[in-house]
N, C-alpha and C. Protein backbone atom coordinates (compact mmCIF):
# COMPACT_ATOMS: atom_id res chain seq x y z
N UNK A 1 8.37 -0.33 22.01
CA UNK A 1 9.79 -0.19 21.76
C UNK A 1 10.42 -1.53 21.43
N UNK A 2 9.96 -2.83 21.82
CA UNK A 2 10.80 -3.93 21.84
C UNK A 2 10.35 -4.30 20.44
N UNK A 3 9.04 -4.16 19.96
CA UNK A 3 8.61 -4.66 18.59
C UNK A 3 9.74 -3.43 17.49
N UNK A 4 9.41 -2.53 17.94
CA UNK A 4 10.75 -1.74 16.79
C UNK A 4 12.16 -2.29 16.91
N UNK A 5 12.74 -3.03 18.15
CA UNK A 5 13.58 -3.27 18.36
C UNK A 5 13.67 -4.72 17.32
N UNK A 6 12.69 -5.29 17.12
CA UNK A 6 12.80 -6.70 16.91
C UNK A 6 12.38 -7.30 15.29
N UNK A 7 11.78 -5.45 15.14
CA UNK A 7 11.95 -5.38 13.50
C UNK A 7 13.05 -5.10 12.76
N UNK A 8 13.92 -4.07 13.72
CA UNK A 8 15.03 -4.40 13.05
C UNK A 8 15.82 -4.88 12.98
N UNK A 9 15.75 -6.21 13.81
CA UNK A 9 16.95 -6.95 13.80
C UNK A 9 16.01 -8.19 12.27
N UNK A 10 15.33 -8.19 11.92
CA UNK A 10 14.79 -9.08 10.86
C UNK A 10 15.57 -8.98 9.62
N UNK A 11 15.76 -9.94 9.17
CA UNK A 11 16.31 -9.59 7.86
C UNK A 11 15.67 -9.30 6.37
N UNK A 12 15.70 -8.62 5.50
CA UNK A 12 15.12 -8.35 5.10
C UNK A 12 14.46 -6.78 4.70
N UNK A 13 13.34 -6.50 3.89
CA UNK A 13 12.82 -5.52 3.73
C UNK A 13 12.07 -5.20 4.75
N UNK A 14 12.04 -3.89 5.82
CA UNK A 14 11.27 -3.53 6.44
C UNK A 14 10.06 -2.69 5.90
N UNK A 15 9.48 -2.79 6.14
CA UNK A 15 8.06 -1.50 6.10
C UNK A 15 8.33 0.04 7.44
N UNK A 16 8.68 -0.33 8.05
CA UNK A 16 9.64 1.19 8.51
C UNK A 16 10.97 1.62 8.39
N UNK A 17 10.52 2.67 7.87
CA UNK A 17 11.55 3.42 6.95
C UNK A 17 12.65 4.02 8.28
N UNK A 18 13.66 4.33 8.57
CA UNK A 18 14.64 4.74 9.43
C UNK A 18 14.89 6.63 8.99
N UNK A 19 14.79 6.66 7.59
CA UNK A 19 14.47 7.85 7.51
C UNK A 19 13.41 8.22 6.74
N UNK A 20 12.03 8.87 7.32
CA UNK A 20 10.80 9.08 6.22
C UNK A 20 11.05 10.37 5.66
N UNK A 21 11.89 11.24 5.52
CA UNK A 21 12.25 11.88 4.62
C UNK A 21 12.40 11.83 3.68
N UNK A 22 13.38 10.78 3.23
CA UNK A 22 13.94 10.48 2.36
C UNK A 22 12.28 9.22 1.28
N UNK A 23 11.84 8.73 2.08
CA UNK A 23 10.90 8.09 1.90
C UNK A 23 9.82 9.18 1.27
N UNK A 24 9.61 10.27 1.75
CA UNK A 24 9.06 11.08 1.23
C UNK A 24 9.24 12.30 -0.02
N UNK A 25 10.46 11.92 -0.40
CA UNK A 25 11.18 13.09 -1.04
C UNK A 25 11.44 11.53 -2.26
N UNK A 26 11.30 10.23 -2.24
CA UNK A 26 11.12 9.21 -3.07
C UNK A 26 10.20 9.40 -3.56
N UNK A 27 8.74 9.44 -2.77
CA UNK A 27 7.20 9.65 -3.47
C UNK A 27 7.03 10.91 -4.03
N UNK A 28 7.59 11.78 -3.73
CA UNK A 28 7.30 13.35 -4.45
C UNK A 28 7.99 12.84 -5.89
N UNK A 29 8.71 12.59 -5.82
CA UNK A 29 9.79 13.10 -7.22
C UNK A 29 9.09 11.91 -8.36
N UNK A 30 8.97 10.40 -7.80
CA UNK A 30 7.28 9.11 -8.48
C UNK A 30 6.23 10.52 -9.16
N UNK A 31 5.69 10.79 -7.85
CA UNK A 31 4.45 11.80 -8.50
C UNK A 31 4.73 12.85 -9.12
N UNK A 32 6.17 13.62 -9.10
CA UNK A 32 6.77 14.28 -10.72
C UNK A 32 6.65 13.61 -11.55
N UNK A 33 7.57 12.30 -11.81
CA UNK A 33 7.77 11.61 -12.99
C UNK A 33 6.60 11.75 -13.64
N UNK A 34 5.72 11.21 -12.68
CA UNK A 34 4.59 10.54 -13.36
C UNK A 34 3.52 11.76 -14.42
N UNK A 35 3.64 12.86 -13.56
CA UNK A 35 3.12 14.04 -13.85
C UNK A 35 3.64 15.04 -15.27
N UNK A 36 4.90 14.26 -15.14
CA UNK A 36 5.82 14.90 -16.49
C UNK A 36 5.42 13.96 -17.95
N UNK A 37 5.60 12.57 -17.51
CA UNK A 37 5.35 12.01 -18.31
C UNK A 37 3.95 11.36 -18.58
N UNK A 38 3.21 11.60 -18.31
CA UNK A 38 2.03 11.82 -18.47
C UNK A 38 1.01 12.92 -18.67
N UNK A 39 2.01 14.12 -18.85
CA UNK A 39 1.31 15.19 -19.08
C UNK A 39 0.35 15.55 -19.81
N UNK A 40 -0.17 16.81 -20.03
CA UNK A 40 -0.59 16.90 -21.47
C UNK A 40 -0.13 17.35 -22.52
N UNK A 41 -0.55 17.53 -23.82
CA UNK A 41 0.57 17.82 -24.74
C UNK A 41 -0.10 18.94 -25.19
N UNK A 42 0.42 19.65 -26.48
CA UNK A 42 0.19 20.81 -26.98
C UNK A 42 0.05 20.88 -28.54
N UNK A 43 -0.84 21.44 -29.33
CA UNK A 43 -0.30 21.52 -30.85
C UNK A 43 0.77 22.68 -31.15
N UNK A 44 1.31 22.34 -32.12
CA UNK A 44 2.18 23.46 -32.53
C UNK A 44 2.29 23.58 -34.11
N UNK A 45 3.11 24.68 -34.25
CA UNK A 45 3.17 25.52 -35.97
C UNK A 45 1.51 24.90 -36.52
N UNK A 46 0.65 25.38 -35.94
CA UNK A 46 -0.24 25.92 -36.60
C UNK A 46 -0.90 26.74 -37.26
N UNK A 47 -1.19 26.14 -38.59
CA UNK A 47 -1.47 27.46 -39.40
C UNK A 47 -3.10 27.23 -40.28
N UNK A 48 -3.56 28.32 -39.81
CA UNK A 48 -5.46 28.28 -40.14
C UNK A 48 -5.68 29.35 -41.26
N UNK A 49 -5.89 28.55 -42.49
CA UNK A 49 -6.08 29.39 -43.61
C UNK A 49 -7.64 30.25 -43.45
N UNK A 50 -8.80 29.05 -43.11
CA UNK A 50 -9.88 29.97 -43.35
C UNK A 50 -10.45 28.89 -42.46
N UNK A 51 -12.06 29.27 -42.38
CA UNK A 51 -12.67 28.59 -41.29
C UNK A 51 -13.68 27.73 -42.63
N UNK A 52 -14.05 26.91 -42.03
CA UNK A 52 -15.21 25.92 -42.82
C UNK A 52 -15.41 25.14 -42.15
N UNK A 53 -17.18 24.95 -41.82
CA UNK A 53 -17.78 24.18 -41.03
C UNK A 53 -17.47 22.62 -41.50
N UNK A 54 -17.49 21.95 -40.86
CA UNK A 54 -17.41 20.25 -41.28
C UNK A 54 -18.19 19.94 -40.78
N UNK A 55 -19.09 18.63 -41.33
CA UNK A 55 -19.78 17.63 -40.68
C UNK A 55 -19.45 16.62 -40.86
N UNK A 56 -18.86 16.14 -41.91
CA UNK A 56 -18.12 14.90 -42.57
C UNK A 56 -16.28 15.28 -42.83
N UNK A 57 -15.77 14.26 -43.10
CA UNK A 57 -14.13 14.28 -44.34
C UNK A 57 -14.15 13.05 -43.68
N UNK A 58 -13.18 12.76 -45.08
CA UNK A 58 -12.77 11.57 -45.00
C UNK A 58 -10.96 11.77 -45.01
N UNK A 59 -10.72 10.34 -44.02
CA UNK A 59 -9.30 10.69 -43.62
C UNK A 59 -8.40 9.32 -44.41
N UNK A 60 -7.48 9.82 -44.97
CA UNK A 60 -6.29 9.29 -46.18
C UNK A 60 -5.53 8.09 -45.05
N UNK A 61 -5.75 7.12 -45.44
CA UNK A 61 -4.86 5.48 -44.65
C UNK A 61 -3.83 5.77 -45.30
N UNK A 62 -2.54 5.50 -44.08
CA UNK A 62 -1.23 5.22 -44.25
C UNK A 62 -1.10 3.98 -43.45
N UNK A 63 -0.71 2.89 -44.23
CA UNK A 63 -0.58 1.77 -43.27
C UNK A 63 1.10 1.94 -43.40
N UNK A 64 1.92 2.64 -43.50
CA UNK A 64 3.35 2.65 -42.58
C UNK A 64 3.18 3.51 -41.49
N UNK A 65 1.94 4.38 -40.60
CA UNK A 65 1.97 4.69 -39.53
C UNK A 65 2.79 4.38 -38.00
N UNK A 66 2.49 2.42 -38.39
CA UNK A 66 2.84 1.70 -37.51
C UNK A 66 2.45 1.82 -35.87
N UNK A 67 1.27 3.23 -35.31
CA UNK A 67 0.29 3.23 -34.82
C UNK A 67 -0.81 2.83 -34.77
N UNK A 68 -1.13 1.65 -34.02
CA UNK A 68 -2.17 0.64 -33.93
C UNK A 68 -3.78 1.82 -34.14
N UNK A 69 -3.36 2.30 -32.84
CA UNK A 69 -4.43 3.34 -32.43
C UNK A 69 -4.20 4.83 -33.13
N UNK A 70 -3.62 5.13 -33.98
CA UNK A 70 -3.52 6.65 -34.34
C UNK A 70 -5.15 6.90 -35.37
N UNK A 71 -5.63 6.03 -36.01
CA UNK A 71 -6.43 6.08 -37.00
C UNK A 71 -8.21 6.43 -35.60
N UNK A 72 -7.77 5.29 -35.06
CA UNK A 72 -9.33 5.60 -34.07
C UNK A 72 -8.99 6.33 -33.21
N UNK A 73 -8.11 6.96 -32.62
CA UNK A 73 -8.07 8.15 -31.52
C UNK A 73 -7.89 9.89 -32.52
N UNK A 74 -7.77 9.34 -33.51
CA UNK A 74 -8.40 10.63 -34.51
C UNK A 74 -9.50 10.61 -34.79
N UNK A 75 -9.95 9.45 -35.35
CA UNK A 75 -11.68 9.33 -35.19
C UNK A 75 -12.36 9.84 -33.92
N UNK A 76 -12.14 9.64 -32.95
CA UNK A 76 -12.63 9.75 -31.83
C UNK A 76 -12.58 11.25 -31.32
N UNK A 77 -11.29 11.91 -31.82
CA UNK A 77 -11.32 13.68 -31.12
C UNK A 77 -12.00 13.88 -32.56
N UNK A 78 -12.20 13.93 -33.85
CA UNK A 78 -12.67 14.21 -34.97
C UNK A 78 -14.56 13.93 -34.25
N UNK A 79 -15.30 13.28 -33.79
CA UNK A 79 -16.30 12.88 -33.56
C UNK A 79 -16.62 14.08 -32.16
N UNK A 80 -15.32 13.88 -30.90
CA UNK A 80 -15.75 15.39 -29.66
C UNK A 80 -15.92 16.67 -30.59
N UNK A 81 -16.05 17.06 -31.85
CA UNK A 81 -15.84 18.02 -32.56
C UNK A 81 -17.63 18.07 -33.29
N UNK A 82 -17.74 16.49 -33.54
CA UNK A 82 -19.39 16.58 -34.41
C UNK A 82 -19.16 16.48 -35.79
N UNK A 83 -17.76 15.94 -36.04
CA UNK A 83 -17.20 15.59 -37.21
C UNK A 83 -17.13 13.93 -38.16
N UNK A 84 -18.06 13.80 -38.51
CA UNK A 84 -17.91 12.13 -38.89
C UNK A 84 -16.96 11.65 -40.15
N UNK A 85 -16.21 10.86 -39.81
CA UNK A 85 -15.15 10.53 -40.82
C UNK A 85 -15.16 9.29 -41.38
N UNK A 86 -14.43 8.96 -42.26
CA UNK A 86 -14.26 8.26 -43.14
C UNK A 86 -13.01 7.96 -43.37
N UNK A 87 -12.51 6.52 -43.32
CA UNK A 87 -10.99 6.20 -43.85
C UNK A 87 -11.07 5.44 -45.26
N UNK A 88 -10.38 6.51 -46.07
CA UNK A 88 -10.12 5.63 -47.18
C UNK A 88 -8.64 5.30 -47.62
N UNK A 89 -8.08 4.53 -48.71
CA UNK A 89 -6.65 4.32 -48.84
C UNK A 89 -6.45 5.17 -49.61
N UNK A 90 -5.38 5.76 -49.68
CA UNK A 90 -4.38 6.20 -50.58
C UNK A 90 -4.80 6.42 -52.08
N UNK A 91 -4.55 7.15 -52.85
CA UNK A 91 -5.42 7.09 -54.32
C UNK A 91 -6.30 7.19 -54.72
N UNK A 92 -7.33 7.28 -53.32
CA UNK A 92 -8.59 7.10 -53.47
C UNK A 92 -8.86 8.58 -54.38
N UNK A 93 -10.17 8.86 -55.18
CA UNK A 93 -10.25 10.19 -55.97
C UNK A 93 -10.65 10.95 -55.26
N UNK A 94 -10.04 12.02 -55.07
CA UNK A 94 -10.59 13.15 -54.27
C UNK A 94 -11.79 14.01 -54.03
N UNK A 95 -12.52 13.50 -54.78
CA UNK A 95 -13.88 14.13 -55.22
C UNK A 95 -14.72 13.27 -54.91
N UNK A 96 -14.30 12.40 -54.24
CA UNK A 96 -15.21 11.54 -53.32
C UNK A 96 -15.70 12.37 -52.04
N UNK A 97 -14.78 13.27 -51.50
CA UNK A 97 -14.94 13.89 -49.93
C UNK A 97 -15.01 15.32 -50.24
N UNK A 98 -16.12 16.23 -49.25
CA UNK A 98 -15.59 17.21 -49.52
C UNK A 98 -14.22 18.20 -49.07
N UNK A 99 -14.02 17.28 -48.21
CA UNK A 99 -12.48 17.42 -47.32
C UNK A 99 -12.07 16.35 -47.08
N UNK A 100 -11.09 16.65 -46.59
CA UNK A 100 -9.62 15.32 -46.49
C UNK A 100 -8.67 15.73 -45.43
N UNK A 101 -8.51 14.92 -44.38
CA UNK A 101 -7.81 14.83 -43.65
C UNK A 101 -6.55 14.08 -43.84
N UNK A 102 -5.16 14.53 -44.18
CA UNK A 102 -3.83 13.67 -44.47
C UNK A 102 -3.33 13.96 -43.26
N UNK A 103 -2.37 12.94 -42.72
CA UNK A 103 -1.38 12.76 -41.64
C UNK A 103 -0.08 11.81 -42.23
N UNK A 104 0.77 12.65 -41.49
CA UNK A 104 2.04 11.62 -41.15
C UNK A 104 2.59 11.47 -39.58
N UNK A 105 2.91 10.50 -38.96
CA UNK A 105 3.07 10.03 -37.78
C UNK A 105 4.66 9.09 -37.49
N UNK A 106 4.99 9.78 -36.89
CA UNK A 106 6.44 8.92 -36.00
C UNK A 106 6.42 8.59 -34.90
N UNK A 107 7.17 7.14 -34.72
CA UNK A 107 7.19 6.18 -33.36
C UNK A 107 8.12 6.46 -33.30
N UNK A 108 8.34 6.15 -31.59
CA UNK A 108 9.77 5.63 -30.97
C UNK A 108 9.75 4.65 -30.37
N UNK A 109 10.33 4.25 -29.31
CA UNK A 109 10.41 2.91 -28.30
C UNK A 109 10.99 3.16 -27.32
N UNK A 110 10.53 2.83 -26.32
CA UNK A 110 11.41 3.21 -24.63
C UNK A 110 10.65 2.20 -23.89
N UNK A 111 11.40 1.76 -22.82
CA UNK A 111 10.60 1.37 -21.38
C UNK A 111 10.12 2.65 -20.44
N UNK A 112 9.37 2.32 -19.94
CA UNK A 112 8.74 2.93 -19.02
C UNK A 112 9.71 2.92 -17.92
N UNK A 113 9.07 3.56 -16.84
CA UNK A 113 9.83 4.02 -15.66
C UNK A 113 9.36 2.47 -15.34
N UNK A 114 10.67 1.61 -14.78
CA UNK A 114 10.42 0.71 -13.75
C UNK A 114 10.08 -0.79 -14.50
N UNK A 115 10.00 -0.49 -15.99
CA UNK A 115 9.40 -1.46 -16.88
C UNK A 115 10.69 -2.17 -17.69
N UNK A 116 11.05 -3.19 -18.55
CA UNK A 116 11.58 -3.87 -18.75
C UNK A 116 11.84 -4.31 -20.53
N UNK A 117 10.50 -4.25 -20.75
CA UNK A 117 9.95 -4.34 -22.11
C UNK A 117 9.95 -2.96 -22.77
N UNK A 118 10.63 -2.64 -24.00
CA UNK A 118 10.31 -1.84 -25.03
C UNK A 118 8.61 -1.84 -25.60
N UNK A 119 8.37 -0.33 -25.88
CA UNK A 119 6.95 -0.31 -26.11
C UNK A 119 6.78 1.09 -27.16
N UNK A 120 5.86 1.05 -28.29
CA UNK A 120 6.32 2.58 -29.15
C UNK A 120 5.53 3.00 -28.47
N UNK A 121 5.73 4.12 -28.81
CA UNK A 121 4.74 6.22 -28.42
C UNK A 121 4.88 6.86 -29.32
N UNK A 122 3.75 7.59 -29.02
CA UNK A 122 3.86 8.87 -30.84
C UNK A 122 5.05 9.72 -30.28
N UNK A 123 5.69 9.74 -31.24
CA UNK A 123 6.68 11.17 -30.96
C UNK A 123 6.33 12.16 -31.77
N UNK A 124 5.60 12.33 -32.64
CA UNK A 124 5.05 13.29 -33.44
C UNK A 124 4.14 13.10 -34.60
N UNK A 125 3.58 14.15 -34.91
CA UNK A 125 2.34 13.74 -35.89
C UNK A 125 1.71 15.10 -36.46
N UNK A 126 1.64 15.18 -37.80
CA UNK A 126 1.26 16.08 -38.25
C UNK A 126 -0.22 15.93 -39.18
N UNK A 127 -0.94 16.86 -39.27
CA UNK A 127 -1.87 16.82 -39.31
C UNK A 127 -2.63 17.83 -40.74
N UNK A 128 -3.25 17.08 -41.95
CA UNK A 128 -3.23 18.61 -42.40
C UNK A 128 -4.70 18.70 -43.41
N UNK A 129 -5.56 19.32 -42.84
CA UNK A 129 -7.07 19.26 -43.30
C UNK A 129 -7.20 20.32 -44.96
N UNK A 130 -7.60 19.71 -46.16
CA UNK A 130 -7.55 20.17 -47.45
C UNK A 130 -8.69 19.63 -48.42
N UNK A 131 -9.35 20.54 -49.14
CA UNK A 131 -10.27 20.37 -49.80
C UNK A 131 -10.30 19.37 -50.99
N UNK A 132 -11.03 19.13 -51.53
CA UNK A 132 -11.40 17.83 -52.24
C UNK A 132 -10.92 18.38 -53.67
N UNK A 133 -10.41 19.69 -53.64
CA UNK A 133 -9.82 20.58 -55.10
C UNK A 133 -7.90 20.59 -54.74
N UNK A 134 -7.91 19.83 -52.98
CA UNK A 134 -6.61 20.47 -52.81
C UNK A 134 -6.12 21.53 -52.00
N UNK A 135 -7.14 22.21 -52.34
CA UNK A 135 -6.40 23.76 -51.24
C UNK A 135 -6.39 23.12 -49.71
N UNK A 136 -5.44 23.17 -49.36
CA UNK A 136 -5.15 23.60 -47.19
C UNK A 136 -5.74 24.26 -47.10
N UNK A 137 -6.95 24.24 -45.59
CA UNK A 137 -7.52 24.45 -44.75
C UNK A 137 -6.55 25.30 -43.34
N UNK A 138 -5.91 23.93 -43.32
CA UNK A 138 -5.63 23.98 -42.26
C UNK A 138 -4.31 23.10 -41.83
N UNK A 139 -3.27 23.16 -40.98
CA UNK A 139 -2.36 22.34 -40.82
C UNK A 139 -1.97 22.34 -39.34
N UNK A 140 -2.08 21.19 -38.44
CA UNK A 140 -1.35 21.76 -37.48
C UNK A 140 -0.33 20.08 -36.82
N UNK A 141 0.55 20.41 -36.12
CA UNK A 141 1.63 19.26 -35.45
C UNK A 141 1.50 18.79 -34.29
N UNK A 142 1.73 17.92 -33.68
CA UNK A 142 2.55 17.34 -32.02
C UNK A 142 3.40 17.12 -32.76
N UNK A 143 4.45 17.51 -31.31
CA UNK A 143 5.73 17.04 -31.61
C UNK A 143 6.24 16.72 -29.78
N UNK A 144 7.07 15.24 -29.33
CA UNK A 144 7.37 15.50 -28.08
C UNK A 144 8.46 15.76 -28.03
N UNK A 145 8.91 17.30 -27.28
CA UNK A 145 9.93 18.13 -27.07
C UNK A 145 10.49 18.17 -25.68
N UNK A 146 11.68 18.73 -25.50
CA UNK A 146 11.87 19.29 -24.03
C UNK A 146 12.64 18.03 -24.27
N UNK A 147 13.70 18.71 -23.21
CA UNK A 147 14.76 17.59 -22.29
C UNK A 147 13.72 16.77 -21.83
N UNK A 148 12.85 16.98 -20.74
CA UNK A 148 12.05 15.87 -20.10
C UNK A 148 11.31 15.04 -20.76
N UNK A 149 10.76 15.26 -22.21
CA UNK A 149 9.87 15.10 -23.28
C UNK A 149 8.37 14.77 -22.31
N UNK A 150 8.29 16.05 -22.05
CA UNK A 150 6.76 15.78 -21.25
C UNK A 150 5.34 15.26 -22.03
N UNK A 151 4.55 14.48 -21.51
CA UNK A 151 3.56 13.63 -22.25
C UNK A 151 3.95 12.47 -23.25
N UNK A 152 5.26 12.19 -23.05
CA UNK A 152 5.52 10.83 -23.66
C UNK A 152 4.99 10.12 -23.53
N UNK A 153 4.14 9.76 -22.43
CA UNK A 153 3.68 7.97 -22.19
C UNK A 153 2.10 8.71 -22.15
N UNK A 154 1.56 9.36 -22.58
CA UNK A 154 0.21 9.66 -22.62
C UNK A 154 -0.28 9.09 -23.64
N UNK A 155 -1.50 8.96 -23.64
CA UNK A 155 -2.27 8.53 -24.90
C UNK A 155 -1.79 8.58 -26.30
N UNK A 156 -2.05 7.62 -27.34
CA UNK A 156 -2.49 8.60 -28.85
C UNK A 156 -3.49 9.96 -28.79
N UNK A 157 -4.81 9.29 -28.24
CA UNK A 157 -5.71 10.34 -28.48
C UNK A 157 -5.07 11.81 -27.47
N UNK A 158 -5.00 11.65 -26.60
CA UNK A 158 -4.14 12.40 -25.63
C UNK A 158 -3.51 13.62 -26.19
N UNK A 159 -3.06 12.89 -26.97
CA UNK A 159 -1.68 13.77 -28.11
C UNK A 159 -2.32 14.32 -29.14
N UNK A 160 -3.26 14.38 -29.60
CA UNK A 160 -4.03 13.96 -30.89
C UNK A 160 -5.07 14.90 -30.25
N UNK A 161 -5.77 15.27 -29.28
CA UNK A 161 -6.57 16.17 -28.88
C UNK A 161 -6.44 17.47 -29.61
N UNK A 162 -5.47 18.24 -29.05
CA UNK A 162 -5.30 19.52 -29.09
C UNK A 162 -5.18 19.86 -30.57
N UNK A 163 -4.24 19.00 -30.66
CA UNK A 163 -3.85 19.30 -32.52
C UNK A 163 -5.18 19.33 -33.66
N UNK A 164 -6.32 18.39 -33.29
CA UNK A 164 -7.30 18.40 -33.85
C UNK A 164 -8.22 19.54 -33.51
N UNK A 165 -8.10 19.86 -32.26
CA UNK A 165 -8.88 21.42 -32.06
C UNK A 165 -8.13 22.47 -32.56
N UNK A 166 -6.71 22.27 -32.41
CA UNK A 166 -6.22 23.31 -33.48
C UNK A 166 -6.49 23.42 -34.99
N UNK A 167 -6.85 22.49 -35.23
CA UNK A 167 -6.82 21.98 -36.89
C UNK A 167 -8.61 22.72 -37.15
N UNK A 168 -9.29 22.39 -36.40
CA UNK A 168 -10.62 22.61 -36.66
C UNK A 168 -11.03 23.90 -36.34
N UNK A 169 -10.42 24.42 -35.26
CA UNK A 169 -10.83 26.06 -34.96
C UNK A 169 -9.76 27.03 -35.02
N UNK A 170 -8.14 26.78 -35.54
CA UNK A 170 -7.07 27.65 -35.24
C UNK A 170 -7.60 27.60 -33.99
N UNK A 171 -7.30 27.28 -32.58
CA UNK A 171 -7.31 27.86 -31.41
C UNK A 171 -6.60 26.52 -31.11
């Protein structure tokens, strides 16, 4: 009793809390945040013309992406698939690939919970797999939605998962 007594007369930050309720109803709502914004994400308006096996495409460079990582965390769910790709620029002739992967991608900027520094995140990205004649395959989006914008601070690839399994199997 005298050591509780003599902690709180210290000045300063204690390590016992006077009410752990409230201490506890602090850490729940941390492990929401964190859970919201780190979620996972979802594809959406997807639309699957026909099915066709891939083993290869090559995927169309946009250097105004301004996503460091959007090019290799597509490589990378394109590869969990058994898909090997190829980046070429812009113009390149189409009859180089027998498919083609085009994207367009939007940043934003926010701090993090608790953080100080501005930092981008995908806020959306569309996705759209088409034959070396042109025809769509396949098209599908992220987009981060919702008041809460759940999965904001998650990965590129993160984001970039689902949409590529949508893109490759409609599912």
């Amino acid at each position: 009793m005298a050591l509780l007594a003599a902690a709180a007369l210290l000045p300063g930050c204690s390590i016992i809390s006077p009410v752990p309720a409230i201490e506890l109803i602090k850490a729940a709502g941390g492990a929401a945040h964190h859970a919201v914004m780190y979620g996972p994400s979802q594809a959406s308006n997807t639309v699957f013309h026909e099915p066709m096996t891939l083993s290869k495409l090559c995927i169309e460079y946009r250097p105004d992406g301004h996503i460091v990582d959007f090019v290799p965390a597509l490589q990378a769910e394109l590869k969990k698939h058994d898909v090997d790709s190829r980046v070429y620029e812009a113009g390149t002739p189409l009859e180089t690939c027998g498919a083609w992967l085009k994207y367009s991608a939007a940043i934003a900027w926010d701090t993090t919970l608790f953080g100080n520094e501005y930092q981008p995140y995908l806020r959306q990205a569309a996705l759209t797999l088409q034959t070396s004649s042109g025809r769509t395959l396949a098209s599908s989006q992220y987009r981060l939605e919702g008041l809460l914008e759940a999965g904001k601070w998650s990965s590129t690839r993160d984001k970039l998962a689902p949409v590529v399994t949508a893109l490759l199997t409609g599912e």
